[in-house]
C-alpha atoms as a PDB file:
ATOM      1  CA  UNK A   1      -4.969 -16.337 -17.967  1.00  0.00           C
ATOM      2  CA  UNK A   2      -4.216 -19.916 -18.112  1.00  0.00           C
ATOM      3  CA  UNK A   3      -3.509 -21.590 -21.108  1.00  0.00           C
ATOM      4  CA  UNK A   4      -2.918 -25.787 -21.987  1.00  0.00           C
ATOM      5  CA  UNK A   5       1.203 -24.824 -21.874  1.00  0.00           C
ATOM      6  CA  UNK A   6       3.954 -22.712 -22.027  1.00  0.00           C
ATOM      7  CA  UNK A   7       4.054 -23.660 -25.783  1.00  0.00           C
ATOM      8  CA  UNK A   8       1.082 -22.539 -26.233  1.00  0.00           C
ATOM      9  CA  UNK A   9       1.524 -19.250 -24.742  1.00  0.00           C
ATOM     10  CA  UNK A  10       4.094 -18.514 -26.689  1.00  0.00           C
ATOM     11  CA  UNK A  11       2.472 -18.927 -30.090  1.00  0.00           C
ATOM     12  CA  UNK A  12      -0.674 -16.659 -28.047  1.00  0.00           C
ATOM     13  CA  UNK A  13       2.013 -13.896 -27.368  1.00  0.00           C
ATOM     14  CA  UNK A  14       3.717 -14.382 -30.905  1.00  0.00           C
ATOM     15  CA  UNK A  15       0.536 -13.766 -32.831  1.00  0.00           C
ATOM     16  CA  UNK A  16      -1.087 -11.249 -30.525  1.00  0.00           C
ATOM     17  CA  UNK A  17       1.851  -9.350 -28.413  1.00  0.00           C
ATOM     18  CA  UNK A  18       3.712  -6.679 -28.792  1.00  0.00           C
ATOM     19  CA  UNK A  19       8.224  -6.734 -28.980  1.00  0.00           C
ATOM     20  CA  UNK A  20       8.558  -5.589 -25.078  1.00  0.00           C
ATOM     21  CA  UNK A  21      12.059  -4.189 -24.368  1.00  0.00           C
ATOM     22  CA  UNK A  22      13.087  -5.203 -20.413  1.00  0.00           C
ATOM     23  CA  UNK A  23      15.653  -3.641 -19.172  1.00  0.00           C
ATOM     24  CA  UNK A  24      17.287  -4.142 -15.456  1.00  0.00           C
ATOM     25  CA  UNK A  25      18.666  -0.988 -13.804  1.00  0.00           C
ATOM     26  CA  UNK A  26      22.146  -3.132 -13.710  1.00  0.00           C
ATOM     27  CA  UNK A  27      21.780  -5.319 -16.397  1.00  0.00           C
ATOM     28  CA  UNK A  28      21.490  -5.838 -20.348  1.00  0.00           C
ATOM     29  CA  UNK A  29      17.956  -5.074 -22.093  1.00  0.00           C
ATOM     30  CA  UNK A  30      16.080  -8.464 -23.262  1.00  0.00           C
ATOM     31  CA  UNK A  31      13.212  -8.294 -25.398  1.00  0.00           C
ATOM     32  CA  UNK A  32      10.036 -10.564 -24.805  1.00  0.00           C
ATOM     33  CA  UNK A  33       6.602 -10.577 -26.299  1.00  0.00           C
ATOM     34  CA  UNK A  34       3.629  -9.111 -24.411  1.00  0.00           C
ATOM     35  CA  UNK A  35       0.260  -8.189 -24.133  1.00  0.00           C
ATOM     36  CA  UNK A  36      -0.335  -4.462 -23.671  1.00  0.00           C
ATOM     37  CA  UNK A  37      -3.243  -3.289 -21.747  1.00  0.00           C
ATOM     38  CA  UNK A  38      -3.381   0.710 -22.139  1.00  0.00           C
ATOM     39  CA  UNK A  39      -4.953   2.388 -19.519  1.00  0.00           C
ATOM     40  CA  UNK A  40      -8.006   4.091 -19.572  1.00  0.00           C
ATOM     41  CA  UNK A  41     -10.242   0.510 -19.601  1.00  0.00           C
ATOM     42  CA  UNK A  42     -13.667   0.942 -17.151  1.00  0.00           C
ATOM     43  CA  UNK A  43     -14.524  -2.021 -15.447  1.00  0.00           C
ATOM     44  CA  UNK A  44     -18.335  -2.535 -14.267  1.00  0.00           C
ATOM     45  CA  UNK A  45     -19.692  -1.680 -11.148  1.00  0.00           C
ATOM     46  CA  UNK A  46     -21.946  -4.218  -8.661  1.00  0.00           C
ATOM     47  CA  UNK A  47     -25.596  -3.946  -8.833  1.00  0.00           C
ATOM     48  CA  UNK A  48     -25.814   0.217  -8.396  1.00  0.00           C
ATOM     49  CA  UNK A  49     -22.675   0.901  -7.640  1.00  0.00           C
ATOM     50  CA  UNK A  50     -20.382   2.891 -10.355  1.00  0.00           C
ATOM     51  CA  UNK A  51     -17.854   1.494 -12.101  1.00  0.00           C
ATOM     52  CA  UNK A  52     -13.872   2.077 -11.884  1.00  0.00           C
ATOM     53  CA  UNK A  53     -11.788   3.532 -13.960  1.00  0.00           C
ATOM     54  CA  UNK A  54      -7.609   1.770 -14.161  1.00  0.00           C
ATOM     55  CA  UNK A  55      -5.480   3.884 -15.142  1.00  0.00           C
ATOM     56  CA  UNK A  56      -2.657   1.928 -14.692  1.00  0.00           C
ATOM     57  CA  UNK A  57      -0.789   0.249 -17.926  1.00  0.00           C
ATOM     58  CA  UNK A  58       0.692  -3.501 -17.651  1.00  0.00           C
ATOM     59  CA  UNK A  59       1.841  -5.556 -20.018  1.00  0.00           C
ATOM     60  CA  UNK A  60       1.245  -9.592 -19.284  1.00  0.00           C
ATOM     61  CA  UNK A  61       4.701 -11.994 -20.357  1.00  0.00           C
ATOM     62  CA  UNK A  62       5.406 -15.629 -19.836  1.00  0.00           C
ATOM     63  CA  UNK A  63       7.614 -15.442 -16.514  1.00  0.00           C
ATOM     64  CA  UNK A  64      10.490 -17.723 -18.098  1.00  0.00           C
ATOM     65  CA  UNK A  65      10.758 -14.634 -20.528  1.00  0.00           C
ATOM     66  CA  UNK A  66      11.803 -12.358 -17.760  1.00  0.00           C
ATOM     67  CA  UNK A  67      15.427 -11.568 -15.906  1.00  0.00           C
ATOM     68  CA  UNK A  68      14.884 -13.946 -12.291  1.00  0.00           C
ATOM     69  CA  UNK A  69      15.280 -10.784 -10.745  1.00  0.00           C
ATOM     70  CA  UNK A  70      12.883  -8.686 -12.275  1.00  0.00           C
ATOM     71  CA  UNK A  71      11.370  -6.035  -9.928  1.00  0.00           C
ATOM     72  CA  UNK A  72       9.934  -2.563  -9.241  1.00  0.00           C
ATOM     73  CA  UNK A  73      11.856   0.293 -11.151  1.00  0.00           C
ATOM     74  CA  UNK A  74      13.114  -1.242 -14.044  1.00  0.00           C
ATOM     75  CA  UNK A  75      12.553  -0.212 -17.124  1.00  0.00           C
ATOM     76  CA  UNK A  76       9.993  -1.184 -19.991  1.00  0.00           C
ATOM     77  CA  UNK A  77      10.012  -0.359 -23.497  1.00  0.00           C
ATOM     78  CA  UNK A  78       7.082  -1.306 -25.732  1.00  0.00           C
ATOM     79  CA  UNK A  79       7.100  -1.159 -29.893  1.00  0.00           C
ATOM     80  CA  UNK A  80       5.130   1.449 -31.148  1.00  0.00           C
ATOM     81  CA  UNK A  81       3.824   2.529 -27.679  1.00  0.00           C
ATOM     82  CA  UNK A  82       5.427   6.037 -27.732  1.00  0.00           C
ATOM     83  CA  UNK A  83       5.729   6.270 -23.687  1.00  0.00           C
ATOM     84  CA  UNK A  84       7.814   4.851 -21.681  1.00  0.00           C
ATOM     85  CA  UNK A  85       7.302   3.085 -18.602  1.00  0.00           C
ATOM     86  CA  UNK A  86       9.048   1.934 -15.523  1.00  0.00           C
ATOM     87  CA  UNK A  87       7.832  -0.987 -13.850  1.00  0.00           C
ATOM     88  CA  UNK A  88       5.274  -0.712 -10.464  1.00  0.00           C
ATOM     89  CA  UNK A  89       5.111  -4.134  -9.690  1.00  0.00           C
ATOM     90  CA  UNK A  90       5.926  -7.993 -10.985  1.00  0.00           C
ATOM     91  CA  UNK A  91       2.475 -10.181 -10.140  1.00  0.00           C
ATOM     92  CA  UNK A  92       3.239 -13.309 -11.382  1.00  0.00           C
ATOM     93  CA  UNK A  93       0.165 -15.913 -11.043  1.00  0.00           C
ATOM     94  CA  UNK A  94       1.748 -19.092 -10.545  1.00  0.00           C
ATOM     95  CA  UNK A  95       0.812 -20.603 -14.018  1.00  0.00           C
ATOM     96  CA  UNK A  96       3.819 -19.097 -15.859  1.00  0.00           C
ATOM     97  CA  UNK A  97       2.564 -15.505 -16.643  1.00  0.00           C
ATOM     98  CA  UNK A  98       3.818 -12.695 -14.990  1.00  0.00           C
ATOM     99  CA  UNK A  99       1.679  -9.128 -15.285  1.00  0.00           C
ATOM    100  CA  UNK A 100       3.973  -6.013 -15.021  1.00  0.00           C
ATOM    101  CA  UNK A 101       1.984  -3.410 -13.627  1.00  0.00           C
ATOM    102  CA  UNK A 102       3.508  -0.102 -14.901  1.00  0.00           C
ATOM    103  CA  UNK A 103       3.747   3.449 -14.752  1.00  0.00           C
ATOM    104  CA  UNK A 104       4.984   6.374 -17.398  1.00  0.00           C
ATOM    105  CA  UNK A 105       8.378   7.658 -17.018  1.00  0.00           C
ATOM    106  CA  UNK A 106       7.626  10.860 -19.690  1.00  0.00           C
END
């Protein structure tokens, strides 16, 4: 996802995220905005071939938003997402987003 800045991010995230909840398993919570990609999406398949079904959730944030330590197992709250999640991996793409790839905790 690149966008012309981290400015411009933001106002992306303001107008279209959801308040994400981040919380270390040592530290403090600190709330972010996100995009939230429920699972369930199908993407196609090439030529013949079927297409896959993700199951898992992630939620995309600018990387600045995030602890510097952010990693696998900590925990993720979303508003008015009724699960919560704990976080499978931190995939940051080099352009200042980071996708959290996540998985329920329920």
């Amino acid at each position: 996802m690149t966008v012309e800045s981290l400015s411009d991010l933001a106002v992306y995230l303001a107008d279209f995220g959801k308040v994400v909840t981040y919380t270390r398993a040592s530290g403090a919570p600190v709330t972010m905005q996100g995009i939230y990609d429920a699972p369930g999406g199908v993407s196609s398949g090439w030529q013949d071939s079927p297409g896959i079904v993700e199951n898992m959730p992630r939620i995309v944030v600018r990387t600045t938003d995030l602890p510097h330590d952010a990693a696998e197992g900590d925990a993720v709250s979303i508003a008015g997402v009724a699960t919560p999640y704990q976080v499978r991996a931190v995939v940051p793409d080099g352009t200042g987003v980071t996708r959290l790839d996540l998985t329920s905790t329920a």
